[in-house]
C-alpha atoms as a PDB file:
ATOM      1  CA  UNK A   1      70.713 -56.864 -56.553  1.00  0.00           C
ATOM      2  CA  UNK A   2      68.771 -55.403 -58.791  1.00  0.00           C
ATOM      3  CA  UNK A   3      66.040 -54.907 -56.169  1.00  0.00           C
ATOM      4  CA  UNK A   4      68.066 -52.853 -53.930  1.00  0.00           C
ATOM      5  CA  UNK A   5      69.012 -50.821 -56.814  1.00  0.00           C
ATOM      6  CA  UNK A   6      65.483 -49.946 -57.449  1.00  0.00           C
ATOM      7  CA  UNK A   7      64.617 -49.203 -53.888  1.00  0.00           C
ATOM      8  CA  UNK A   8      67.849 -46.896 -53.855  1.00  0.00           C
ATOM      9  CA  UNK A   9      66.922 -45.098 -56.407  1.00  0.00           C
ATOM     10  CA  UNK A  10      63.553 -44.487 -55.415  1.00  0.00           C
ATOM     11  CA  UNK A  11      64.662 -43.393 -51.644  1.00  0.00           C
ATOM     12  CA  UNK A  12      67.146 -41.004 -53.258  1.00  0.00           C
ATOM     13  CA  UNK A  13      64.845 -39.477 -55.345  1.00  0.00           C
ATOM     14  CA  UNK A  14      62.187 -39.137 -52.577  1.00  0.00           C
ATOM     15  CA  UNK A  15      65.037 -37.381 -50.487  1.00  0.00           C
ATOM     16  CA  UNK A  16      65.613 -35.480 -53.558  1.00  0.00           C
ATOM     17  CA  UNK A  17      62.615 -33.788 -53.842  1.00  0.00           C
ATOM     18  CA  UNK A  18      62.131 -33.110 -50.916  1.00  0.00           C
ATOM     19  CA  UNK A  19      65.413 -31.183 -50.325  1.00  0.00           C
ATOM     20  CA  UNK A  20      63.831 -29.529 -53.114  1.00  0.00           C
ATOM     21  CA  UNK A  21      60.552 -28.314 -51.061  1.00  0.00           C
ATOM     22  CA  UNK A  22      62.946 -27.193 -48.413  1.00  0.00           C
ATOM     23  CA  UNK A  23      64.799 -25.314 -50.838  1.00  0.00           C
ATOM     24  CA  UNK A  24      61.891 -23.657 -51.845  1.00  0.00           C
ATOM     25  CA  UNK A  25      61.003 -22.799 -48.291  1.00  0.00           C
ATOM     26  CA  UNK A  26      63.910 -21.267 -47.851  1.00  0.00           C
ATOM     27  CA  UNK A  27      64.340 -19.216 -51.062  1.00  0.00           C
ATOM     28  CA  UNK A  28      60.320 -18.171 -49.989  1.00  0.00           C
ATOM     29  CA  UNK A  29      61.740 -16.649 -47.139  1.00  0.00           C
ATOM     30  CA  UNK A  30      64.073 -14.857 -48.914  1.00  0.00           C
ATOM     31  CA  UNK A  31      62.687 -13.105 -51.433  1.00  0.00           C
ATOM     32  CA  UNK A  32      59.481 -12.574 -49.506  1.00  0.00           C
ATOM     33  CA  UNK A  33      59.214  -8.806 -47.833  1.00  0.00           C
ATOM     34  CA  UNK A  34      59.608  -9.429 -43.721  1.00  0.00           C
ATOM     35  CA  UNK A  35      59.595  -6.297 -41.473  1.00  0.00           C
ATOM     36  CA  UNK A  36      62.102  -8.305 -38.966  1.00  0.00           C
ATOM     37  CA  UNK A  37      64.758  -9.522 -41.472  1.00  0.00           C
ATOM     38  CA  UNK A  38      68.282  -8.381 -41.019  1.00  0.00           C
ATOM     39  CA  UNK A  39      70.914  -9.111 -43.429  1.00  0.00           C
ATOM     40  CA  UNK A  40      71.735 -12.041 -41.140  1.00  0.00           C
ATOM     41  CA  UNK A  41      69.329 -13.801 -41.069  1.00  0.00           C
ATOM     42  CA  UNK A  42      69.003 -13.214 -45.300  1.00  0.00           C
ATOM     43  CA  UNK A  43      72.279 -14.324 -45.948  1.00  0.00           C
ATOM     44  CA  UNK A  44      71.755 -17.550 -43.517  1.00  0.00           C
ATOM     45  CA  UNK A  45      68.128 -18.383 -45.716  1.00  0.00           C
ATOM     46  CA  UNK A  46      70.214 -17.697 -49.218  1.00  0.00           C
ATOM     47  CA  UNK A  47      73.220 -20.150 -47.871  1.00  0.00           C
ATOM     48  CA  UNK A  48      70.530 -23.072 -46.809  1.00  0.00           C
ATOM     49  CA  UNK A  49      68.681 -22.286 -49.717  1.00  0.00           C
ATOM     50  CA  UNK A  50      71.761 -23.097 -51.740  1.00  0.00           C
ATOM     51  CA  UNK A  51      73.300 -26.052 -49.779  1.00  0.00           C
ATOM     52  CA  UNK A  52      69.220 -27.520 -49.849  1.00  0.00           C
ATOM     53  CA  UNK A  53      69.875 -27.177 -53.890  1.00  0.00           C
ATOM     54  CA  UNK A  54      73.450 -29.028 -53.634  1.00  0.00           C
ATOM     55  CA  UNK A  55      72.337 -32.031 -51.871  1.00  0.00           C
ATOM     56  CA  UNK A  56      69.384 -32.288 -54.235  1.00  0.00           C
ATOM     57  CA  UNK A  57      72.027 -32.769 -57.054  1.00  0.00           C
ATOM     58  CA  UNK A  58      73.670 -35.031 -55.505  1.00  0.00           C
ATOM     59  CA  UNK A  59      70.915 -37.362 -54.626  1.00  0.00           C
ATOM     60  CA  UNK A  60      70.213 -37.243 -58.555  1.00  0.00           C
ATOM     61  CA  UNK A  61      73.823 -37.895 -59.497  1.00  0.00           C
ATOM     62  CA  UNK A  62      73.265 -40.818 -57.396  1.00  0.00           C
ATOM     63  CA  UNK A  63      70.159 -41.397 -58.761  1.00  0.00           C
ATOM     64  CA  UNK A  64      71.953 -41.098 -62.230  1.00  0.00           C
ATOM     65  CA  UNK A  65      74.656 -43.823 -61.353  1.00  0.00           C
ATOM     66  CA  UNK A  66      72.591 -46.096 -59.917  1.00  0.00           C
ATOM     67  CA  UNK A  67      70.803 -46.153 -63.178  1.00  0.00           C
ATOM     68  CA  UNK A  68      73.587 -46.918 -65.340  1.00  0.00           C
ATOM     69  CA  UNK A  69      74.500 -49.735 -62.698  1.00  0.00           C
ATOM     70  CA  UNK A  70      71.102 -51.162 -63.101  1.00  0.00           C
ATOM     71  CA  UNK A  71      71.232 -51.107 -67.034  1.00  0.00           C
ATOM     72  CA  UNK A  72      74.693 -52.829 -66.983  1.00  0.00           C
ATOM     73  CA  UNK A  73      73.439 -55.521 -64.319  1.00  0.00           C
ATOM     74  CA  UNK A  74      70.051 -56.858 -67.120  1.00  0.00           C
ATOM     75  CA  UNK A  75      72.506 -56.332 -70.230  1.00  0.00           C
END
């Protein structure tokens, strides 16, 4: 059990960070000056930008639980 805990923790925080990068990506192309941009196409990189940034908290709430699960399992 407490294996799998471990090895859950260690994929969410892997898929964490890189939702992260993504984000990052995405914000890039944002703020970064593009002769072809629309509003669009603005508002569709600020929206993945920010749904990128909600799944990363997630995955570190999880991250967060899992941890307390694993310190009440070897109490």
């Amino acid at each position: 059990m407490e294996k799998e805990l471990q090895k859950k923790m260690a994929d969410y925080q892997r898929f964490g960070f890189i939702l992260l990068a993504v984000s990052t990506f995405f914000y890039l192309g944002l703020v970064l000056p593009v002769e072809d941009k629309n509003f669009i196409q603005s508002i569709t990189l600020g929206i993945a930008s920010l749904t990128c940034l909600g799944f990363t908290a997630l995955m570190y709430n999880v991250v967060r639980k899992c941890k307390v699960q694993l310190q009440e399992i070897t109490k």
